[in-house]
N, C-alpha and C. Protein backbone atom coordinates (compact mmCIF):
# COMPACT_ATOMS: atom_id res chain seq x y z
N UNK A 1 -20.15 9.01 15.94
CA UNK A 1 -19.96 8.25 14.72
C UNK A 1 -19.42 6.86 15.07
N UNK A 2 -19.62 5.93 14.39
CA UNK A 2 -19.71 4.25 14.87
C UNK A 2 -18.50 4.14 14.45
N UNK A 3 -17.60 3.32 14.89
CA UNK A 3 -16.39 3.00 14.32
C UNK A 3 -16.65 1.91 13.08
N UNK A 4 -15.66 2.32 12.10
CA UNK A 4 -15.93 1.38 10.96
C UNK A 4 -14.54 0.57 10.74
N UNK A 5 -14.87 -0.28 10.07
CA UNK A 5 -13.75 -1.67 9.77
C UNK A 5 -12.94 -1.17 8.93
N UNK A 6 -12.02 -1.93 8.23
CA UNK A 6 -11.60 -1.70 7.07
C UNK A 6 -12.62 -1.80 5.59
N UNK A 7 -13.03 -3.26 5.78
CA UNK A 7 -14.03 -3.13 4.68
C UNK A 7 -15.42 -2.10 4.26
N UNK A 8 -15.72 -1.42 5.47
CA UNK A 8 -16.67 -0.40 5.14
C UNK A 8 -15.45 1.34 4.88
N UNK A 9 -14.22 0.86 4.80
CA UNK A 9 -13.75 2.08 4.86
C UNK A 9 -13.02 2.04 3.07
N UNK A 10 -13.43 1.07 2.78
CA UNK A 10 -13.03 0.33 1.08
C UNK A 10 -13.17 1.59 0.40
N UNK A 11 -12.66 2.17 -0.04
CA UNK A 11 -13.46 3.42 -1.50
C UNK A 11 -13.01 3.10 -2.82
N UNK A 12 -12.08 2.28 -3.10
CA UNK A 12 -10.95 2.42 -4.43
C UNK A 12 -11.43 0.53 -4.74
N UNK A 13 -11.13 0.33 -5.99
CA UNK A 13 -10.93 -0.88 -6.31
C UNK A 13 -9.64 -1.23 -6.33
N UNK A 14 -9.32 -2.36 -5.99
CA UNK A 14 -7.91 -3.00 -5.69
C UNK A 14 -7.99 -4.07 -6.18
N UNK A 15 -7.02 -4.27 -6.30
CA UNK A 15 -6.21 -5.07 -7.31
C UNK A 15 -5.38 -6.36 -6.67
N UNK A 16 -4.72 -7.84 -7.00
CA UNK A 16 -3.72 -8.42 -6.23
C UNK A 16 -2.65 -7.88 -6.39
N UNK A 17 -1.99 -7.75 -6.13
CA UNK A 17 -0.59 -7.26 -6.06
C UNK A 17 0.27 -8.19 -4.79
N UNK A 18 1.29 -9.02 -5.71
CA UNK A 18 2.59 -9.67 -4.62
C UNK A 18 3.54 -9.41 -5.43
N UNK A 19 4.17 -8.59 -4.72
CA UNK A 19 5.61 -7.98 -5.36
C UNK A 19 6.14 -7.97 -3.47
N UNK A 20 7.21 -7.70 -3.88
CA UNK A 20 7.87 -7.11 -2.73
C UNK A 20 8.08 -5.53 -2.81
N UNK A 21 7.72 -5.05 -1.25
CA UNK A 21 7.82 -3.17 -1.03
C UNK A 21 8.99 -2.92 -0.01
N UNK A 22 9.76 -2.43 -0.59
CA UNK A 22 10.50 -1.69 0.29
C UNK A 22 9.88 -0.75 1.25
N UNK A 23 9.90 -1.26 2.88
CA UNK A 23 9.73 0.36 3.94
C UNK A 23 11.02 0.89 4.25
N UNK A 24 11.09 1.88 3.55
CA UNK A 24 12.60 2.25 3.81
C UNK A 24 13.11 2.81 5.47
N UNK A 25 13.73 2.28 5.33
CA UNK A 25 14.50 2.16 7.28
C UNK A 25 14.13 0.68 8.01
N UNK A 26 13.21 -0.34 7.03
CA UNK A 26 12.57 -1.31 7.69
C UNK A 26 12.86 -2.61 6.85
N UNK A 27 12.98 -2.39 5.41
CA UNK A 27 13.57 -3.71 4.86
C UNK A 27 12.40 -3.91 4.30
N UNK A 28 12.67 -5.48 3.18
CA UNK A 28 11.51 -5.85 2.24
C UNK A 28 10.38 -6.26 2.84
N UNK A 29 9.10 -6.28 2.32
CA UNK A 29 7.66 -6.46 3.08
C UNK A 29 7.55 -7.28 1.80
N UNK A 30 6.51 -8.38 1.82
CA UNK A 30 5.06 -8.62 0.69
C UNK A 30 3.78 -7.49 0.48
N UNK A 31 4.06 -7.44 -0.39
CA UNK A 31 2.42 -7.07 -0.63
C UNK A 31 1.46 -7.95 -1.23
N UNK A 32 0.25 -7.83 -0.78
CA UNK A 32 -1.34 -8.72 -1.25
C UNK A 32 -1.98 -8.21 -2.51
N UNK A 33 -2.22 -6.65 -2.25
CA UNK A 33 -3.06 -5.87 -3.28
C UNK A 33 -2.35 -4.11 -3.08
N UNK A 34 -3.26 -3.94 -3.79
CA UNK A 34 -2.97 -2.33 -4.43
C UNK A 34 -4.10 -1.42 -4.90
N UNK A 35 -4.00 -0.10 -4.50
CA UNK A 35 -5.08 0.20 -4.94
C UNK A 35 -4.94 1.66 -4.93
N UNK A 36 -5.41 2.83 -5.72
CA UNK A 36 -5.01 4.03 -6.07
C UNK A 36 -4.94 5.09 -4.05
N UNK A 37 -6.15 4.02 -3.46
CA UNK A 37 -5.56 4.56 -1.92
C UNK A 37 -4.83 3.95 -1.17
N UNK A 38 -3.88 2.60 -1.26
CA UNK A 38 -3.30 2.34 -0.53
C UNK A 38 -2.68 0.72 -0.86
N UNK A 39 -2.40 -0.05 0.10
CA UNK A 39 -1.88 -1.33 0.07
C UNK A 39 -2.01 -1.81 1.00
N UNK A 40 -1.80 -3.53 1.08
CA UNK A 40 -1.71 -4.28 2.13
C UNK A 40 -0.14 -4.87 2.23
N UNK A 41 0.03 -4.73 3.12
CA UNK A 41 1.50 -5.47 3.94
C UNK A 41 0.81 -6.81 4.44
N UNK A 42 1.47 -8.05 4.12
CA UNK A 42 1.81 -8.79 4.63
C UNK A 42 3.14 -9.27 5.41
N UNK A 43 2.96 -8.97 6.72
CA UNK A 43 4.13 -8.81 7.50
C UNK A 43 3.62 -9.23 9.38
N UNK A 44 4.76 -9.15 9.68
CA UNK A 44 4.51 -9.87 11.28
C UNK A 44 5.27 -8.65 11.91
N UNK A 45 5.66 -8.32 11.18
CA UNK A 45 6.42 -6.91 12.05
C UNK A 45 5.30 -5.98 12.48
N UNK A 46 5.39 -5.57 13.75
CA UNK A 46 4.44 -4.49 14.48
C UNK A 46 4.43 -2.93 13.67
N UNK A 47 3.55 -2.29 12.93
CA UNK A 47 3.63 -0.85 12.73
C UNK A 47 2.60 -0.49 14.00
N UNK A 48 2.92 0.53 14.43
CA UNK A 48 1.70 1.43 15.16
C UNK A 48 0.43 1.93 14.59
N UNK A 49 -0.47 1.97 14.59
CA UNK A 49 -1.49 2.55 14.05
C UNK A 49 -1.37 4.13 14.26
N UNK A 50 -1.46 4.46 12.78
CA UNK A 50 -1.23 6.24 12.65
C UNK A 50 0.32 6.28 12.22
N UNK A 51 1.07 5.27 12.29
CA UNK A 51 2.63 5.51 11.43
C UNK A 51 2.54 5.87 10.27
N UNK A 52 3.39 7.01 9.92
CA UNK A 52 3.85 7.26 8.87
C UNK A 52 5.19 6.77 8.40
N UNK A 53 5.23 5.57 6.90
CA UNK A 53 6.22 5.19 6.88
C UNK A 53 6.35 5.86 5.09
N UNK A 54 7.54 5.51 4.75
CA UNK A 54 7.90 5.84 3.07
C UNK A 54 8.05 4.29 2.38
N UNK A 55 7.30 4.14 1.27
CA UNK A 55 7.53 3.14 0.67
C UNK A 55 8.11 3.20 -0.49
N UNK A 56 8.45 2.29 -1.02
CA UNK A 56 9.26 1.94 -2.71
C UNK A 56 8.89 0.93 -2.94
N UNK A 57 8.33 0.94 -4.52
CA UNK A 57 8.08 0.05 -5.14
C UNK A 57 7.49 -0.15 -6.45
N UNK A 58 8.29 -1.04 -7.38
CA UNK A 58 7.88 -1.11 -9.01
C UNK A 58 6.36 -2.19 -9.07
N UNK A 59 5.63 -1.30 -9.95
CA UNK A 59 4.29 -2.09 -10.01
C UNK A 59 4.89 -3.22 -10.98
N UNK A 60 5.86 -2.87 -12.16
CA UNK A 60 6.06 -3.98 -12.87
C UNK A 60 7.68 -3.96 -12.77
N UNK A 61 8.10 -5.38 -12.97
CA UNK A 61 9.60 -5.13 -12.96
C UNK A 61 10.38 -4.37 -13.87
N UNK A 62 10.06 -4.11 -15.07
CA UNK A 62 10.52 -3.47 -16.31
C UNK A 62 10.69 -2.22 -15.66
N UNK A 63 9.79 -1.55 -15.02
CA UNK A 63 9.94 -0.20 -14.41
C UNK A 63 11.12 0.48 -14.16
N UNK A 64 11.27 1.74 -15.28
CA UNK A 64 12.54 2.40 -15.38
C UNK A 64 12.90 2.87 -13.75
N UNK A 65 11.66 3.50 -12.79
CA UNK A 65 11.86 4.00 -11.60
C UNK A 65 10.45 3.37 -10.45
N UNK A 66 10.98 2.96 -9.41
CA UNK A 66 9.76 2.55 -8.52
C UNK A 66 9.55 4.57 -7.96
N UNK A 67 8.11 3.74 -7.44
CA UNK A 67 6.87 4.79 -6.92
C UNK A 67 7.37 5.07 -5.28
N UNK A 68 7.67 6.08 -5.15
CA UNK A 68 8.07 6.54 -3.83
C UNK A 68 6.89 7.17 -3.27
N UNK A 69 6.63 6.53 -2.13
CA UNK A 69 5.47 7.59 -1.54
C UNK A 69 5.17 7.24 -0.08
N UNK A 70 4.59 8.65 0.80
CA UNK A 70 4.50 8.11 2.30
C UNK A 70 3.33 7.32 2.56
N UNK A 71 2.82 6.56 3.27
CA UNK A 71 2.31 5.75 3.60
C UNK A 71 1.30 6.13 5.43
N UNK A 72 0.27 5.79 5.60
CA UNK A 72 0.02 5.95 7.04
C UNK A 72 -0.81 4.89 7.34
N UNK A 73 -0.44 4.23 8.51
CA UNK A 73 -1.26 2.88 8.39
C UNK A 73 -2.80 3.18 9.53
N UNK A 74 -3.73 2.48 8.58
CA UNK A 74 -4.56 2.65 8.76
C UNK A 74 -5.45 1.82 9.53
N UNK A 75 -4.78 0.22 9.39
CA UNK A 75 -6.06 -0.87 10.01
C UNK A 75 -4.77 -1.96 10.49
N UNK A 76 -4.42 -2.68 11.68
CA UNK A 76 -3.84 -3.71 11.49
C UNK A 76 -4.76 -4.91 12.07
N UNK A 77 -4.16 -6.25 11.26
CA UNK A 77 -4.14 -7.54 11.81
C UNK A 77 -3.07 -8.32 12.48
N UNK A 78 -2.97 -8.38 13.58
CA UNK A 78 -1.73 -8.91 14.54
C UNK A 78 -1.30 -9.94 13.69
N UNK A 79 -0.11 -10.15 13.43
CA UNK A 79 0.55 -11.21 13.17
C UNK A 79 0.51 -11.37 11.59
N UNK A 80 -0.96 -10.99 10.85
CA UNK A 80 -0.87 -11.18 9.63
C UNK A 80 -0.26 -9.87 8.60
N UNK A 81 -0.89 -8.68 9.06
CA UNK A 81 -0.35 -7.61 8.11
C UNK A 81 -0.71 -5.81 8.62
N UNK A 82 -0.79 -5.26 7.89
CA UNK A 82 -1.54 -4.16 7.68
C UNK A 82 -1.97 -3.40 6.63
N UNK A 83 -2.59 -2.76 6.95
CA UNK A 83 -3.59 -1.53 5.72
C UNK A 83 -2.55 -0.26 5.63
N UNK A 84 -2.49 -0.05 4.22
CA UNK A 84 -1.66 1.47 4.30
C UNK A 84 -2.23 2.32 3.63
N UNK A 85 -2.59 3.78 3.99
CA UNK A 85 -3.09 4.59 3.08
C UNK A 85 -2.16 5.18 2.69
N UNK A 86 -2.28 5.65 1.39
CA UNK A 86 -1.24 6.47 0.77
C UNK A 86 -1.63 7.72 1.07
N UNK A 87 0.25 8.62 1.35
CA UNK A 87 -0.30 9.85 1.85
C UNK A 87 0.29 11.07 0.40
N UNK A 88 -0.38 11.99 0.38
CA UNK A 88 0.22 12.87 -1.09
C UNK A 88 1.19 11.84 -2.50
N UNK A 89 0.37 11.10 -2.70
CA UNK A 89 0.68 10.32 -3.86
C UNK A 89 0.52 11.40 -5.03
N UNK A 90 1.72 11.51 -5.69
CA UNK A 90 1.38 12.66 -6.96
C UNK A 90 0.68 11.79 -8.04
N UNK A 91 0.51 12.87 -9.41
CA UNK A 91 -0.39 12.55 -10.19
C UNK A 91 0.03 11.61 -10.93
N UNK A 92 1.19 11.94 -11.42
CA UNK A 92 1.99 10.64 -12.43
C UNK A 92 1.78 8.99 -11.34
N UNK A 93 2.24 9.14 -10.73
CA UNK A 93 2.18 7.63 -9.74
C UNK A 93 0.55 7.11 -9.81
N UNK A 94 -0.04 8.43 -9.24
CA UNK A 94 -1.64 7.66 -9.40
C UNK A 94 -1.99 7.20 -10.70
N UNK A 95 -1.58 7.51 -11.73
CA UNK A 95 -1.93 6.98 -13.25
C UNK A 95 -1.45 6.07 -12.97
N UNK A 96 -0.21 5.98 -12.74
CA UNK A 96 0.40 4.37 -12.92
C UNK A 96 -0.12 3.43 -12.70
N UNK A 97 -0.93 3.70 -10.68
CA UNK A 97 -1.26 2.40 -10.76
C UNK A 97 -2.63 2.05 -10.99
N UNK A 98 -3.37 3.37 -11.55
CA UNK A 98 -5.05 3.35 -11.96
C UNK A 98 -4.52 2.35 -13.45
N UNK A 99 -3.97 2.83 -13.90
CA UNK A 99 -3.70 2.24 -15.38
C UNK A 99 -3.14 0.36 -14.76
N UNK A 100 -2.28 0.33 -13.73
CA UNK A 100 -1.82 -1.05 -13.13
C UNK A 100 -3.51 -1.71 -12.83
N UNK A 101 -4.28 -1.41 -12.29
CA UNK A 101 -5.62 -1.94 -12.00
C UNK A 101 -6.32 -1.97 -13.05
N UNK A 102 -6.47 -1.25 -13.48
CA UNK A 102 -7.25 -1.55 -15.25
C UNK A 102 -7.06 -2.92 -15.80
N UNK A 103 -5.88 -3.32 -15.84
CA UNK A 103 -5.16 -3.73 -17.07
C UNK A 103 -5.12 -5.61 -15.98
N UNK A 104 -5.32 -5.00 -14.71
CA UNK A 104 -5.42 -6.58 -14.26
C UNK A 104 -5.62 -7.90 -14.57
């Protein structure tokens, strides 16, 4: 099987998203976009490919509680960022941010 990029590995529509994400044990990140499988980090900090990290973060600020969920990174760009897939995202969170992309 051919190795594929990120962009042929696309399945979800995404969204912009710049908020700031907490990696917890790692401190605030940017984020670019969002998307019911995952996110982009904009960051210079090194993750490993195949890390599993935990993230936090309110899609909107009003948000009574941010979205806790593990993370496994999937694609990096040196220096500019990385790809995160979300790992066991429950159901309530995935509404959130299917309903956050909708409403873009």
């Amino acid at each position: 099987m051919a190795e594929t990029g990120p962009d042929e590995r696309r399945r979800n529509e995404r969204a912009p998203f710049y908020k700031e994400v907490e990696v917890v044990g790692a401190g605030m990140h940017r984020c670019s976009e969002i998307s019911i499988g995952g996110i982009y980090l904009v960051t210079k900090q090194g993750f490993p490919m195949g890390t599993r990290i935990t993230l936090r973060f309110k899609l909107y600020d009003a948000d009574e509680r941010p979205i806790q969920v593990q993370a496994r990174v999937l694609y990096i760009h040196e220096g500019v960022g990385v790809g995160l897939g979300f790992v066991g995202l429950n159901s309530g969170d995935r509404a959130r941010i299917v309903k956050f992309i909708e409403q873009g």
